[in-house]
N, C-alpha and C. Protein backbone atom coordinates (compact mmCIF):
# COMPACT_ATOMS: atom_id res chain seq x y z
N UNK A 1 -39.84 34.50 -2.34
CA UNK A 1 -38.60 33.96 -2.83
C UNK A 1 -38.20 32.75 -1.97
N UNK A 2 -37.84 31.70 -2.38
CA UNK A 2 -36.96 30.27 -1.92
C UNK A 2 -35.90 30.91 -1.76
N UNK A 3 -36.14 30.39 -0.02
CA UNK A 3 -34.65 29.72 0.43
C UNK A 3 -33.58 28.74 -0.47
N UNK A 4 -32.16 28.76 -0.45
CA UNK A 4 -31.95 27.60 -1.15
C UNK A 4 -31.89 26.37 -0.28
N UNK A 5 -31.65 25.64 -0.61
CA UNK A 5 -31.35 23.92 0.43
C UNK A 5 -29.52 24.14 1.30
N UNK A 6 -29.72 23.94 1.98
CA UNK A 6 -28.21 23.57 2.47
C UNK A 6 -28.22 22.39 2.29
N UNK A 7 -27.18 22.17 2.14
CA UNK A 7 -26.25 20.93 1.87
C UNK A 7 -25.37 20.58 3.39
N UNK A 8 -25.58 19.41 3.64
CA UNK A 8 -25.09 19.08 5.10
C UNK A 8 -23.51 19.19 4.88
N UNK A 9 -22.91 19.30 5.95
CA UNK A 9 -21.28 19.72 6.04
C UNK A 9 -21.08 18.18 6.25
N UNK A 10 -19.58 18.31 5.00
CA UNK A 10 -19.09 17.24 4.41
C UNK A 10 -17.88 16.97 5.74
N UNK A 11 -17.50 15.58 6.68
CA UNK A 11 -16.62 15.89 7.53
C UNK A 11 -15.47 15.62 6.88
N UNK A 12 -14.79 15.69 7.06
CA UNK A 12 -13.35 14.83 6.86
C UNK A 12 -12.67 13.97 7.74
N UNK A 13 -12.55 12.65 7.85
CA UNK A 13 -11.65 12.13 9.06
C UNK A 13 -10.64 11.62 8.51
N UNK A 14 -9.66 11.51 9.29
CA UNK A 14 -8.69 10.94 9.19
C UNK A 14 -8.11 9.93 10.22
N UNK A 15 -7.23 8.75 9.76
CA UNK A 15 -7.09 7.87 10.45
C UNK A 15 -5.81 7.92 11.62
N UNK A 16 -5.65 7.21 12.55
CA UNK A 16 -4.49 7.40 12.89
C UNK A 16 -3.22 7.31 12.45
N UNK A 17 -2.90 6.43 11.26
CA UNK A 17 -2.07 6.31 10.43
C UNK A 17 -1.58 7.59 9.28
N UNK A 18 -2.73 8.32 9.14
CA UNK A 18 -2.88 9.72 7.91
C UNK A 18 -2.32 10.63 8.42
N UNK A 19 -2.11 10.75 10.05
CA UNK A 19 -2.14 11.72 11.01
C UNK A 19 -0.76 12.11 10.23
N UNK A 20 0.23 10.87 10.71
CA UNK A 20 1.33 11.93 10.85
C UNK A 20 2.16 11.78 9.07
N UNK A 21 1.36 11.64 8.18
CA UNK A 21 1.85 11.91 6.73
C UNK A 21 2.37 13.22 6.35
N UNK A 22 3.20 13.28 5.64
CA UNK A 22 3.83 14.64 5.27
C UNK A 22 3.40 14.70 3.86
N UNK A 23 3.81 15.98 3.07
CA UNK A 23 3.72 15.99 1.85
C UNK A 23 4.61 15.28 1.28
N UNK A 24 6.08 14.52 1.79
CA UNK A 24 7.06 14.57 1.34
C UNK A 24 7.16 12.74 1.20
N UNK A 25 6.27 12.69 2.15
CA UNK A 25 5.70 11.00 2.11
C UNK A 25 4.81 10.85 1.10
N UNK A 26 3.50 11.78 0.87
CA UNK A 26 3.18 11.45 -0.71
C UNK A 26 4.03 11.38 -1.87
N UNK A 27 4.30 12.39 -1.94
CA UNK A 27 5.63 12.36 -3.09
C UNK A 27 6.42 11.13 -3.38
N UNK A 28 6.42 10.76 -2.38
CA UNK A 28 6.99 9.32 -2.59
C UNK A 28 6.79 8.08 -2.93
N UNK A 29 5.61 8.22 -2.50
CA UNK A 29 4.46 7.11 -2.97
C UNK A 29 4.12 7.52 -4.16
N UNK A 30 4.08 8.71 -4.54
CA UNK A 30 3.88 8.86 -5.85
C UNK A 30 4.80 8.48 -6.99
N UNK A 31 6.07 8.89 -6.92
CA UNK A 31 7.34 8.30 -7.50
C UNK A 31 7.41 7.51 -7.57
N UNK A 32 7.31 6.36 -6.38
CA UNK A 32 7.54 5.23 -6.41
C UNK A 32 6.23 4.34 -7.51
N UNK A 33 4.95 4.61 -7.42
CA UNK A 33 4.19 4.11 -8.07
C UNK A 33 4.33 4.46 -9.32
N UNK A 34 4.28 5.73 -9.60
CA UNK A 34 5.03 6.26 -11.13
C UNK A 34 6.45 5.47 -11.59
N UNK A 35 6.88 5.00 -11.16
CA UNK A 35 8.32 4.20 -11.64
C UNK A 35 8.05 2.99 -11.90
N UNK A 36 7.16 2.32 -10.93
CA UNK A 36 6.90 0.63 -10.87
C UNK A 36 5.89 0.92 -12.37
N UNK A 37 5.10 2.04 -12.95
CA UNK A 37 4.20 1.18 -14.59
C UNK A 37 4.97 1.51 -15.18
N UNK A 38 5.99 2.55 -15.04
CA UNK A 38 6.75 2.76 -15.86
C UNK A 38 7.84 1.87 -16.52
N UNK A 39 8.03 1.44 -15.40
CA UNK A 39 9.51 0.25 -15.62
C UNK A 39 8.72 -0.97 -16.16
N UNK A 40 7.49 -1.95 -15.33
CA UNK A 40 6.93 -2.75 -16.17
C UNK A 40 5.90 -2.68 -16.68
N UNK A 41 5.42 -1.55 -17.47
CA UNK A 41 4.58 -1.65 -18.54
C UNK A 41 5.17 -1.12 -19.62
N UNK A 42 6.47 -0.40 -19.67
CA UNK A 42 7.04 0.05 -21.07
C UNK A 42 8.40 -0.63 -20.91
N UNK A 43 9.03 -0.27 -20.09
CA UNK A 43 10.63 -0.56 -20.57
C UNK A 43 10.65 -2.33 -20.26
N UNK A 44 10.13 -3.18 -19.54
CA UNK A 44 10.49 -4.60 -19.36
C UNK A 44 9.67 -4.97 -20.40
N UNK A 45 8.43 -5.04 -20.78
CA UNK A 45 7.63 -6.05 -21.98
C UNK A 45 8.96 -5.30 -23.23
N UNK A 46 9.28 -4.15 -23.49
CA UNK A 46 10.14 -3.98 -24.29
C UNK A 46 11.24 -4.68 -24.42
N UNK A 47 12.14 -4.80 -23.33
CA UNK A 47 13.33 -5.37 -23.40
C UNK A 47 13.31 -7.15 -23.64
N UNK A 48 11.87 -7.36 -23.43
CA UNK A 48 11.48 -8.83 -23.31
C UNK A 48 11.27 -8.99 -24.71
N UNK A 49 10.68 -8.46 -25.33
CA UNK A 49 10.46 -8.47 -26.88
C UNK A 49 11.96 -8.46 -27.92
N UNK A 50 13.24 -7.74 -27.46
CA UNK A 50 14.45 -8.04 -27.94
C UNK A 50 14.63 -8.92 -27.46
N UNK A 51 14.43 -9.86 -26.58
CA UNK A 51 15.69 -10.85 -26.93
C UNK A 51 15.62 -11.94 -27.41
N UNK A 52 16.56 -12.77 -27.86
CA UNK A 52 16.89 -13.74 -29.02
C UNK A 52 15.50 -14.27 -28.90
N UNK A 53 15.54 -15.05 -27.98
CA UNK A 53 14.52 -16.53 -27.99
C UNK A 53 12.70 -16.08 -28.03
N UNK A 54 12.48 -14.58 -27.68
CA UNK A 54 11.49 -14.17 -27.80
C UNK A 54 11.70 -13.81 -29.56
N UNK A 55 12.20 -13.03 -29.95
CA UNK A 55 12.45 -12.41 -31.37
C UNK A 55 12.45 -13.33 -32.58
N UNK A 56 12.80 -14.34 -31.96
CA UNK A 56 12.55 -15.79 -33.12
C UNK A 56 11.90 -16.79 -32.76
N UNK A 57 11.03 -16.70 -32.07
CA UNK A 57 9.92 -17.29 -31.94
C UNK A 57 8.61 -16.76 -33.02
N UNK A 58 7.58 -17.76 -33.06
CA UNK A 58 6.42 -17.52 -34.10
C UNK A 58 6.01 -16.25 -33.81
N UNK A 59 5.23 -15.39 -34.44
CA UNK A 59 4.37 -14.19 -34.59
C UNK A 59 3.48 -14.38 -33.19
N UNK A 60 2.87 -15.33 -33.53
CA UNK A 60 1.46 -15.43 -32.30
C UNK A 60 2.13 -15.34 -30.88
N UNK A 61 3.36 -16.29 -30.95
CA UNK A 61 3.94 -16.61 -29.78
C UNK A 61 4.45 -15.69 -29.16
N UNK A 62 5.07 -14.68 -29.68
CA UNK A 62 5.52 -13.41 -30.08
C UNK A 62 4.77 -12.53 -29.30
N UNK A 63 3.75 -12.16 -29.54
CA UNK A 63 2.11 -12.07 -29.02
C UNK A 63 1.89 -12.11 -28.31
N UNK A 64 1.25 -12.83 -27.63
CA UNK A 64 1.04 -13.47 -26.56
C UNK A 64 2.43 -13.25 -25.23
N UNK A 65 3.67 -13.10 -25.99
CA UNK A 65 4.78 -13.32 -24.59
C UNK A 65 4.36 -11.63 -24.63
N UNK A 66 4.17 -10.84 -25.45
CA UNK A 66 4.32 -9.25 -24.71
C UNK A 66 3.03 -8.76 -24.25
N UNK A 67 1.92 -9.19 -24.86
CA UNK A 67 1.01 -9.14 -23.98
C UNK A 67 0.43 -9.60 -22.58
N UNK A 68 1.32 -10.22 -22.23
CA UNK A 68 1.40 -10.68 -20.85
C UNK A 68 2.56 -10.71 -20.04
N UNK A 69 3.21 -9.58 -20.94
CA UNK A 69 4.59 -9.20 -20.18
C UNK A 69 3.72 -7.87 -20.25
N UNK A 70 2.82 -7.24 -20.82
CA UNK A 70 2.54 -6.02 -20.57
C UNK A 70 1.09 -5.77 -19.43
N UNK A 71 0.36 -6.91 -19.26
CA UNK A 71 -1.26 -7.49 -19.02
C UNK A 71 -0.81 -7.11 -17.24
N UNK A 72 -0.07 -8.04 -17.07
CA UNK A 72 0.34 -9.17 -15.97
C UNK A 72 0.53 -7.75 -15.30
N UNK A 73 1.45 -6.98 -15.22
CA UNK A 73 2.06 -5.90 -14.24
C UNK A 73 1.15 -5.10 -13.87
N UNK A 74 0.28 -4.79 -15.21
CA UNK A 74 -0.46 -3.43 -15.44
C UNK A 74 -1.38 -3.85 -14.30
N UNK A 75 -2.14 -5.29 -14.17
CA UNK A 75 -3.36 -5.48 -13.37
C UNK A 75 -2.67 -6.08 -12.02
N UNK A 76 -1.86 -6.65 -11.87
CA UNK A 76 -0.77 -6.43 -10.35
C UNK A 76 -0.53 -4.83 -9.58
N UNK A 77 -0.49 -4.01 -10.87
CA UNK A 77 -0.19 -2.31 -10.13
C UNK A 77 -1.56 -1.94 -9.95
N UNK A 78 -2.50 -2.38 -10.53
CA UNK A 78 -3.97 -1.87 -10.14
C UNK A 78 -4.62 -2.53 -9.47
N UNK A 79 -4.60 -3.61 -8.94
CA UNK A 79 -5.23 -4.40 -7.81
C UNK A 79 -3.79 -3.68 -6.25
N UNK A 80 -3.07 -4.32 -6.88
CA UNK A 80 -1.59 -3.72 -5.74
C UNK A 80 -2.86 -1.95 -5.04
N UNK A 81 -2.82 -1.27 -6.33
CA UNK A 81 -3.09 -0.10 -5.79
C UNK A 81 -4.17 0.20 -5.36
N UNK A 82 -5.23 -0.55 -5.31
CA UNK A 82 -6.51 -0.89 -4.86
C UNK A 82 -6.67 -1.43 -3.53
N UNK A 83 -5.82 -2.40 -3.45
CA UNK A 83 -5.28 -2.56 -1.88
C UNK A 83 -4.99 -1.79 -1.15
N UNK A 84 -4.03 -1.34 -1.29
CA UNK A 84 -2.80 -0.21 -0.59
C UNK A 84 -4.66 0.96 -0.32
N UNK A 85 -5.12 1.64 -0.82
CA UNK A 85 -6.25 2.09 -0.83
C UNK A 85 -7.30 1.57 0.52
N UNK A 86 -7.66 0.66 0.32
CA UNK A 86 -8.46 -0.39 1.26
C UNK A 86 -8.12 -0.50 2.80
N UNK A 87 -6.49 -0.17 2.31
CA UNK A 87 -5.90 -0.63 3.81
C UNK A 87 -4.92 0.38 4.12
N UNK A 88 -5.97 1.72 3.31
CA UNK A 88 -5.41 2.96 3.93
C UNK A 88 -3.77 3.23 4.38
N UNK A 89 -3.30 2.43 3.41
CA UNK A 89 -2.00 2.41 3.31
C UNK A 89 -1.01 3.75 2.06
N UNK A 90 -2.34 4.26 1.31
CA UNK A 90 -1.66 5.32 0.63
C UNK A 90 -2.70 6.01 0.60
């Protein structure tokens, strides 16, 4: 009968910065990032789409302003959060 393989022990490190994180500091970072797509990827391209000078403007133009009222944030919060990542900041 075979032995099975071990699998080498996975370490974990942590930085000096991770050290002194609480749960209560994630949470927060979590909220806080949960609020920032929330606010500009639904409720601001929305509120941008009511008003006058957007609303009577052409179709295309129309278009184009909420798709880059919706584009613009979404890939700012995912590079933003890609950073913050990198530089072991969350």
């Amino acid at each position: 009968m075979k032995q099975a393989r071990r699998l080498p022990k996975r370490e974990f490190r942590t930085t000096k910065e991770q050290v002194g994180r609480s749960w209560w500091n994630g949470y927060g970072w979590a909220t806080l990032i949960f609020l920032y797509f929330v606010i500009t990827t639904t409720w601001f391209p929305s509120w941008l789409m009511g008003q006058q000078s957007v609303a009577t403007a052409p179709g295309w133009v129309s278009d184009l302003i909420g798709s880059g009222a919706w584009f613009v944030p979404l890939a700012v919060g995912l590079f933003g959060m890609r950073w913050l990542q990198k530089t072991e900041r969350i």
